[in-house]
Protein backbone atom coordinates (compact mmCIF):
# COMPACT_ATOMS: atom_id res chain seq x y z
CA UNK A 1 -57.40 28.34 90.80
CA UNK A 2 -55.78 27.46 93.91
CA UNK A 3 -52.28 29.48 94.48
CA UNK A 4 -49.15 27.74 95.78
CA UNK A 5 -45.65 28.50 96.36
CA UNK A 6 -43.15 27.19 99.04
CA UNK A 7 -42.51 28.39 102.48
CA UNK A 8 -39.19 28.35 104.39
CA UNK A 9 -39.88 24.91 105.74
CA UNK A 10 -40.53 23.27 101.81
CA UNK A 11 -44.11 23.08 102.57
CA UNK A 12 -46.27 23.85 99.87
CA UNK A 13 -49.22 25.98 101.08
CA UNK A 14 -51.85 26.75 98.92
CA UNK A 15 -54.23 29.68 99.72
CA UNK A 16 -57.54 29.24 99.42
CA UNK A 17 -59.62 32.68 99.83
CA UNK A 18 -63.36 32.48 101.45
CA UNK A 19 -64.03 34.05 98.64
CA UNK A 20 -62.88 35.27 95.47
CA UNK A 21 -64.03 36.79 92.07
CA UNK A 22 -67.23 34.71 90.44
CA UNK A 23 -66.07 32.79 87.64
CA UNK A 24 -67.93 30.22 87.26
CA UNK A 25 -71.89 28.72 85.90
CA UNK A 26 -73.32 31.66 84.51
CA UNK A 27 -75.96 33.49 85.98
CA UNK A 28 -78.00 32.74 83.72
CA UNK A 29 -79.21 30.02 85.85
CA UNK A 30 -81.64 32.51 88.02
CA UNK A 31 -85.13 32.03 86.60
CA UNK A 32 -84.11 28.46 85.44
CA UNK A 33 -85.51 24.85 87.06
CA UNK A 34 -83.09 22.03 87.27
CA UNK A 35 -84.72 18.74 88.54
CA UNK A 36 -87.41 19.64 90.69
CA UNK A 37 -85.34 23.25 91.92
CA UNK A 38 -86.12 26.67 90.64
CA UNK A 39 -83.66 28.92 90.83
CA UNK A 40 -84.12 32.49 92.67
CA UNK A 41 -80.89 33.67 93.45
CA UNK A 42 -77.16 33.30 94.30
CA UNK A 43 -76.23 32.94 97.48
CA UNK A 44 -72.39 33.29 96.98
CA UNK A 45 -69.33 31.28 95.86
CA UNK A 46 -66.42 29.52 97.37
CA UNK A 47 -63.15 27.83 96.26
CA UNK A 48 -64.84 24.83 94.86
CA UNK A 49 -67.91 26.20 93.27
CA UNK A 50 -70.93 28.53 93.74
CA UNK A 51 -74.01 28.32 96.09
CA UNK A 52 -77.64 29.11 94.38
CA UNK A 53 -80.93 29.65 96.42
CA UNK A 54 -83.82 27.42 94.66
CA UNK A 55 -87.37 26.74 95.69
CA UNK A 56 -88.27 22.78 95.80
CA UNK A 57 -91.40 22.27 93.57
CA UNK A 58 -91.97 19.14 95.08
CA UNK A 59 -92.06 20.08 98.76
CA UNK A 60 -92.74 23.46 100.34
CA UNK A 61 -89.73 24.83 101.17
CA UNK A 62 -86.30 26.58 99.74
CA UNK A 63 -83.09 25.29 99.63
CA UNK A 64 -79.36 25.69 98.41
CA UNK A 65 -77.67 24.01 95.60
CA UNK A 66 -74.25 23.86 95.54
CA UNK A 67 -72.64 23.39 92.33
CA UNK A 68 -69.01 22.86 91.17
CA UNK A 69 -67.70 25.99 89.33
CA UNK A 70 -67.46 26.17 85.78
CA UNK A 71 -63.99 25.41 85.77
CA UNK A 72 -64.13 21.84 87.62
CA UNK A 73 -66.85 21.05 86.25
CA UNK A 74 -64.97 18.26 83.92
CA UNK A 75 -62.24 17.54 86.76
CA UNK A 76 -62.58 14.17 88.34
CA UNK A 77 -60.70 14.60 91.43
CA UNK A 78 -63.29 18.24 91.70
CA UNK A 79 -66.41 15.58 90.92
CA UNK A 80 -65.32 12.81 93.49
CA UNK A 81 -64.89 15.35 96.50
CA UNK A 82 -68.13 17.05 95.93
CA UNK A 83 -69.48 13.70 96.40
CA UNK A 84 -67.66 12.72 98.77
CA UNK A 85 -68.70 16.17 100.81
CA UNK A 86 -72.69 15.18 100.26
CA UNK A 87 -71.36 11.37 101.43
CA UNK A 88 -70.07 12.88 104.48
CA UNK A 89 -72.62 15.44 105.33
CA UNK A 90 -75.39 12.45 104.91
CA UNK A 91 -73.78 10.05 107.15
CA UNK A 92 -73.97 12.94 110.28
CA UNK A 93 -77.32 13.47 111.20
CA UNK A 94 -77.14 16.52 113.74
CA UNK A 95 -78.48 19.75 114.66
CA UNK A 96 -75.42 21.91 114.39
CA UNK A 97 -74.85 20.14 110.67
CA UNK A 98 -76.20 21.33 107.47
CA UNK A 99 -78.72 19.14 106.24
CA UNK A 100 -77.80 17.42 103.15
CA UNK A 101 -81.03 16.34 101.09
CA UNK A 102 -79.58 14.48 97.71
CA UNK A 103 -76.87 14.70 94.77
CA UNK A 104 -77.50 15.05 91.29
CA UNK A 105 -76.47 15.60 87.61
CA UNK A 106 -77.73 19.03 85.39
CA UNK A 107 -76.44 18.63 82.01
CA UNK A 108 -72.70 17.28 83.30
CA UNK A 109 -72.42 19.08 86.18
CA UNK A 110 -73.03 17.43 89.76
CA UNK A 111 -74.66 19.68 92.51
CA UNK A 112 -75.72 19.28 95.83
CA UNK A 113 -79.45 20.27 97.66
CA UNK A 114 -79.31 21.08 101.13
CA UNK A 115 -80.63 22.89 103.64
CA UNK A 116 -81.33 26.55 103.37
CA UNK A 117 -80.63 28.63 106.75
CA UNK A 118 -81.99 32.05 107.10
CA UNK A 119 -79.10 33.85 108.48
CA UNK A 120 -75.78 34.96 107.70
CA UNK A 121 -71.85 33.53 108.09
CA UNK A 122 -70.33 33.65 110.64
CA UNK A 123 -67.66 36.34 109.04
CA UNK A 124 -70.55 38.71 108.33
CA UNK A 125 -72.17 38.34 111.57
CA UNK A 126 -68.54 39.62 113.23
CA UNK A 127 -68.01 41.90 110.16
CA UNK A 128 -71.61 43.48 111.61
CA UNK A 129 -70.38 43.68 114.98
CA UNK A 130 -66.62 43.89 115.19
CA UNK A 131 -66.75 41.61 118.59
CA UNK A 132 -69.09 39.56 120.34
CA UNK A 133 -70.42 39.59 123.93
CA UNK A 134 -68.95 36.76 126.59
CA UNK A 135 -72.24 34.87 126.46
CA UNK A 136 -72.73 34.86 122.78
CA UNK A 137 -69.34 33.46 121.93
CA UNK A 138 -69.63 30.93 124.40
CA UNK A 139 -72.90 30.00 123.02
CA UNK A 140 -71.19 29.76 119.34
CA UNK A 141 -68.32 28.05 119.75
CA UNK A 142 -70.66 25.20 122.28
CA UNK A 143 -72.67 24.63 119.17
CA UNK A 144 -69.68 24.18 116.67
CA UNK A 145 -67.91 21.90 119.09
CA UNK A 146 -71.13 19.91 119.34
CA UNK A 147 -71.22 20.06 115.94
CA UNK A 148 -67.57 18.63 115.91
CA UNK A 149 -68.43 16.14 118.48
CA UNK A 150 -70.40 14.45 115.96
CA UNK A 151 -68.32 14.52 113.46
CA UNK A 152 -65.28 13.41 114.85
CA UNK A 153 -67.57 10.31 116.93
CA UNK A 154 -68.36 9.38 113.14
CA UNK A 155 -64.93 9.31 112.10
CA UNK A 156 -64.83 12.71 110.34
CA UNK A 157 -62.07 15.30 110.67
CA UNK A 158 -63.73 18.91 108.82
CA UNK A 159 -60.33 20.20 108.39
CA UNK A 160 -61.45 23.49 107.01
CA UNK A 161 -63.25 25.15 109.77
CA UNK A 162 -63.40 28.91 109.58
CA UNK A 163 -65.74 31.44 110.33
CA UNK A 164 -66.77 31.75 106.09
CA UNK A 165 -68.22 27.85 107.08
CA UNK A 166 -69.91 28.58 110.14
CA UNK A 167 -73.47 29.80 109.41
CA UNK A 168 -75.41 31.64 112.54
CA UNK A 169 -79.18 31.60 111.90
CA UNK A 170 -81.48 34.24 112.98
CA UNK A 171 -82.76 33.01 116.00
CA UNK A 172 -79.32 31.46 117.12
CA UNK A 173 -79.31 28.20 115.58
CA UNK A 174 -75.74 27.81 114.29
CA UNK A 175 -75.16 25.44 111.86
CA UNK A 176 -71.31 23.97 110.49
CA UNK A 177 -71.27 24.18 106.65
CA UNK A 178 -68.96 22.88 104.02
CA UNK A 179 -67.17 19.40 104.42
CA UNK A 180 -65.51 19.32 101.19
CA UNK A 181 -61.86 19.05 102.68
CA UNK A 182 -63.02 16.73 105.38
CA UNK A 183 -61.98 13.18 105.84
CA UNK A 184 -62.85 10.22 107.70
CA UNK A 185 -59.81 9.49 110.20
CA UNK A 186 -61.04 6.11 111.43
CA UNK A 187 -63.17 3.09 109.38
CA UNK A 188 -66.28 2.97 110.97
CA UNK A 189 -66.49 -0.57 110.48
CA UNK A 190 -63.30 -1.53 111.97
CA UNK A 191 -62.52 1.41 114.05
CA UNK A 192 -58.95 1.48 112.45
CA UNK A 193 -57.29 5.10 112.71
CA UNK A 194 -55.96 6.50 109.09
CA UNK A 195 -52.74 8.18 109.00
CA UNK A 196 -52.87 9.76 105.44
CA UNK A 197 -51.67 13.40 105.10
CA UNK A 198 -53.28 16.16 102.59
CA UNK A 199 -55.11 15.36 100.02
CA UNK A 200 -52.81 16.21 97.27
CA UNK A 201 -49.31 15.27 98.42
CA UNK A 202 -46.87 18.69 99.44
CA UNK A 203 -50.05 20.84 99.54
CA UNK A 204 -52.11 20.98 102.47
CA UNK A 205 -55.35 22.41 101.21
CA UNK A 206 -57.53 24.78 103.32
CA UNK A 207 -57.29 28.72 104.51
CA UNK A 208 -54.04 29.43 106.29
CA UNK A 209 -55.16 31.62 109.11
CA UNK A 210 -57.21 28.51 111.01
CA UNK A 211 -54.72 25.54 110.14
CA UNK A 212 -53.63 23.46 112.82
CA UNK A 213 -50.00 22.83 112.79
CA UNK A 214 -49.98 19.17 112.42
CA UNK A 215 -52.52 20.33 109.31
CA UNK A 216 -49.79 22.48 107.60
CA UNK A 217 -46.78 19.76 108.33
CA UNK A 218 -49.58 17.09 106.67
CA UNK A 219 -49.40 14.96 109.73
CA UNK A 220 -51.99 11.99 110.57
CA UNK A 221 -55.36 13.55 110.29
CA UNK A 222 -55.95 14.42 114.07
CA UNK A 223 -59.41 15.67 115.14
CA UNK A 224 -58.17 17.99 117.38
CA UNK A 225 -56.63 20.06 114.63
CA UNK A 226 -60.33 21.32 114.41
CA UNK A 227 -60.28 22.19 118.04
CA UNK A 228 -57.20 24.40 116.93
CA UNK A 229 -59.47 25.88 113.70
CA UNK A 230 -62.00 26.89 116.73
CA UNK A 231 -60.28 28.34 119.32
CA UNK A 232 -58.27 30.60 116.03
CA UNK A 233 -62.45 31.15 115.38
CA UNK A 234 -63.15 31.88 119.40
CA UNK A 235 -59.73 34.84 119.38
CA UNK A 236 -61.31 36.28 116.55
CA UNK A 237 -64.55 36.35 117.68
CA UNK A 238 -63.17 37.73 121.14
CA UNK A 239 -60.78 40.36 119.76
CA UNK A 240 -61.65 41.36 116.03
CA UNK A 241 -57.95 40.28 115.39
CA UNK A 242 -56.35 36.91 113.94
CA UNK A 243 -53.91 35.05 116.43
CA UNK A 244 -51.51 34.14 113.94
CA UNK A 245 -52.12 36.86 110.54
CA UNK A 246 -48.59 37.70 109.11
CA UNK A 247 -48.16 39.86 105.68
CA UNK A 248 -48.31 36.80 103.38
CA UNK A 249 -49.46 33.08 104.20
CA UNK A 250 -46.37 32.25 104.44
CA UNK A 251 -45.62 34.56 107.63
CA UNK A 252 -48.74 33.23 108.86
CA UNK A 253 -47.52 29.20 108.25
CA UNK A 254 -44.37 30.54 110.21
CA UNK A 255 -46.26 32.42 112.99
CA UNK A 256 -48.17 29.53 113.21
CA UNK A 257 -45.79 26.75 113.78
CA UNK A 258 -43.11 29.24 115.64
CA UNK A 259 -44.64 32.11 117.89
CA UNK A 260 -47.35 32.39 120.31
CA UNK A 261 -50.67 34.66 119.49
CA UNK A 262 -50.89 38.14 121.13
CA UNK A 263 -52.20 37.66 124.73
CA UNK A 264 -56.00 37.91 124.06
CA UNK A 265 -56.30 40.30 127.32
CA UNK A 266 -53.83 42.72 124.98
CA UNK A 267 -56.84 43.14 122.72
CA UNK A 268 -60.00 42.69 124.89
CA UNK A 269 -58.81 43.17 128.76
CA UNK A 270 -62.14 42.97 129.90
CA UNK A 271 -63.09 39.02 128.48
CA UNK A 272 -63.41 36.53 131.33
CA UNK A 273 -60.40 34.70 132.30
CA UNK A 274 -62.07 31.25 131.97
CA UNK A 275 -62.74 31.92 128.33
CA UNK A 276 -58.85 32.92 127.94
CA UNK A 277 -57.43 29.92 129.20
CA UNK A 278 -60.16 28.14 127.31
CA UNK A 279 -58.88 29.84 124.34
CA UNK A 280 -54.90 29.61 125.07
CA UNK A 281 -55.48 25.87 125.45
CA UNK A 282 -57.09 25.47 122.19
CA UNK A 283 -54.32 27.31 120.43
CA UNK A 284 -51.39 24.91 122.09
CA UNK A 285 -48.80 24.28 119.34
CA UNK A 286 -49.28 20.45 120.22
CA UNK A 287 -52.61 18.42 119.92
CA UNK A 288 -52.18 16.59 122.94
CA UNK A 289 -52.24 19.95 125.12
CA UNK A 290 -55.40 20.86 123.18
CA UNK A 291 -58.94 19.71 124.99
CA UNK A 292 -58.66 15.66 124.77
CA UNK A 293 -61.86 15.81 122.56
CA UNK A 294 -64.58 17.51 121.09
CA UNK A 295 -66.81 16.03 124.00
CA UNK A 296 -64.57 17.33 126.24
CA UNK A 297 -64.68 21.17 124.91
CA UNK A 298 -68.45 20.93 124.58
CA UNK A 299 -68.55 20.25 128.30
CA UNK A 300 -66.18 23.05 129.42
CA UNK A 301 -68.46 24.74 127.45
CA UNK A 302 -71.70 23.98 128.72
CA UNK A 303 -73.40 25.42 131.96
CA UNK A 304 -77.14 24.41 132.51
CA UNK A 305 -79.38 27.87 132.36
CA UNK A 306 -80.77 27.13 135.83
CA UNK A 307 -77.23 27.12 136.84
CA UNK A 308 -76.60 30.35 137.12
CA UNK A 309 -73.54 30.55 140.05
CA UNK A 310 -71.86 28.07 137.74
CA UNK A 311 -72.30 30.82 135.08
CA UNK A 312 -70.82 33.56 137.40
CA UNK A 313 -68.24 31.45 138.56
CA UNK A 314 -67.13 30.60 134.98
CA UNK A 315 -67.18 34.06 134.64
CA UNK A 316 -65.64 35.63 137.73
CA UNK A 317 -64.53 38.89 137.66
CA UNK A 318 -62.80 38.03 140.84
CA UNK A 319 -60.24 35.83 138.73
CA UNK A 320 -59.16 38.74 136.49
């Protein structure tokens, strides 16, 4: 269950843990076939449901099903945003997205199949490794905000990104996970801009730590709230710290909305100063003095390999 109480502003926040307790399909489920899936494993569980590894009888290869947790299994408004979260996932076709390979029905219960990537979150990854090196969160944070290009040039806002949705494969790959709080912010037929607020009114839903402001206030759904969601991601990647953690999420909501992060030189002195500004920009209290775009991140992000004075020059020591 999600928990909620009110802040000193009357916003309702409710706090959604990466992960909590299992309580949901039992695991009695390993060793079991549903559809054309058999079962080998659990691969963990979220706020919404739990994640099962399965091996496709039909093709060679292994997947994940995600189902809803025993709990919303018979909850309508649970059912329709799983569905709309395998809608959304099929309609962006790209790299740095997880795959998304059909929906389906086991005895009442709706579940997703999608992609399987060897490798581990994005939280466990930094858990392993306290910080990351200049190059490699650079290289991470490129590949979500590509990932985030597409999404947003479809229409789609994630609204929930975090490092717990951010999966980083073995060889590098790094694939964005979990769209079940995401929404479409303009029709693609029409090209008409939505200005609906959270999804349940007076609670914006989603994990306090990595919520835009305009997210918390349930504002217009603005794509470059995610750019704020990544550049909380890049600090903590770049300092093994949160920007905005306070005691409770409350504190946090307040942080958030009312006082600047820690200087990220306080933390890691040594981190190149174009990746701090690149950082201190993301975090801007207002959208508008974010990056313009996802597009627009991706190419302050990008430096061609054989370009390596533009690399050194990005990363100047001189400019400390």
């Amino acid at each position: 269950m999600l928990r909620e109480r009110s802040n000193s502003r009357g916003i309702l926040l409710a706090a959604n843990p990466d992960v909590r307790p299992y309580a949901g399909i039992s695991d009695g489920m390993v060793g079991t076939t549903i559809s054309h899936y058999r079962i080998i494993g659990k691969l963990g569980v979220g706020g919404m449901g739990v994640v099962y590894e399965a091996e496709d009888t039909r093709l060679p290869r292994r997947v994940a099903l995600k189902f809803l947790s025993e709990e919303l299994v018979g909850d309508p408004e649970a059912s329709r945003r799983l569905q709309r979260e395998a809608d959304i996932i099929a309609h962006l076709n790209h790299p740095n997205i997880c795959t998304i390979y059909e929906i389906d029905d086991h005895n009442g219960s709706r579940f997703i199949a999608m992609e399987r990537i060897n490798g581990v979150n994005l939280k466990l990854h930094m858990a392993r490794r306290t910080t990351l090196p200049d190059q490699e969160i650079v290289d991470i944070a490129r590949q979500v905000a590509m990932a985030l290009q597409a999404a947003h040039e479809g229409g789609i806002v994630h609204r929930d990104i975090k490092p717990g949705n951010i999966m980083v494969a073995s060889d590098g790959m790094v694939k964005v996970l979990d769209f079940g709080l995401a929404r479409r912010f303009m029709l693609p037929d029409t090209g008409e801009v939505t200005t609906y607020g959270s999804t349940i009114p007076g609670r914006p839903l989603g994990t306090a730590n990595y919520m835009a402001p305009e997210r918390i206030a349930q504002g217009p759904w603005d794509p470059r709230s995610d750019l704020f969601s990544l550049g909380v991601v890049m600090y903590e990647m770049a300092t093994g710290r949160l920007p905005f953690a306070g005691a409770s999420p409350f504190e946090t909501v307040t942080n958030i909305f009312d006082k600047e992060p820690p200087p990220l030189r306080d933390y890691a002195p040594a981190r190149p100063p174009a990746l701090v500004r690149m950082v201190d920009q993301l975090l801007a209290k207002r959208a508008e003095d974010r990056f313009a775009s996802a597009a627009a991140l991706v190419e302050a992000l990008s430096v061609p390999p054989r370009s390596r004075r533009a690399w050194k020059r990005l990363f100047s020591p001189s400019e400390r």
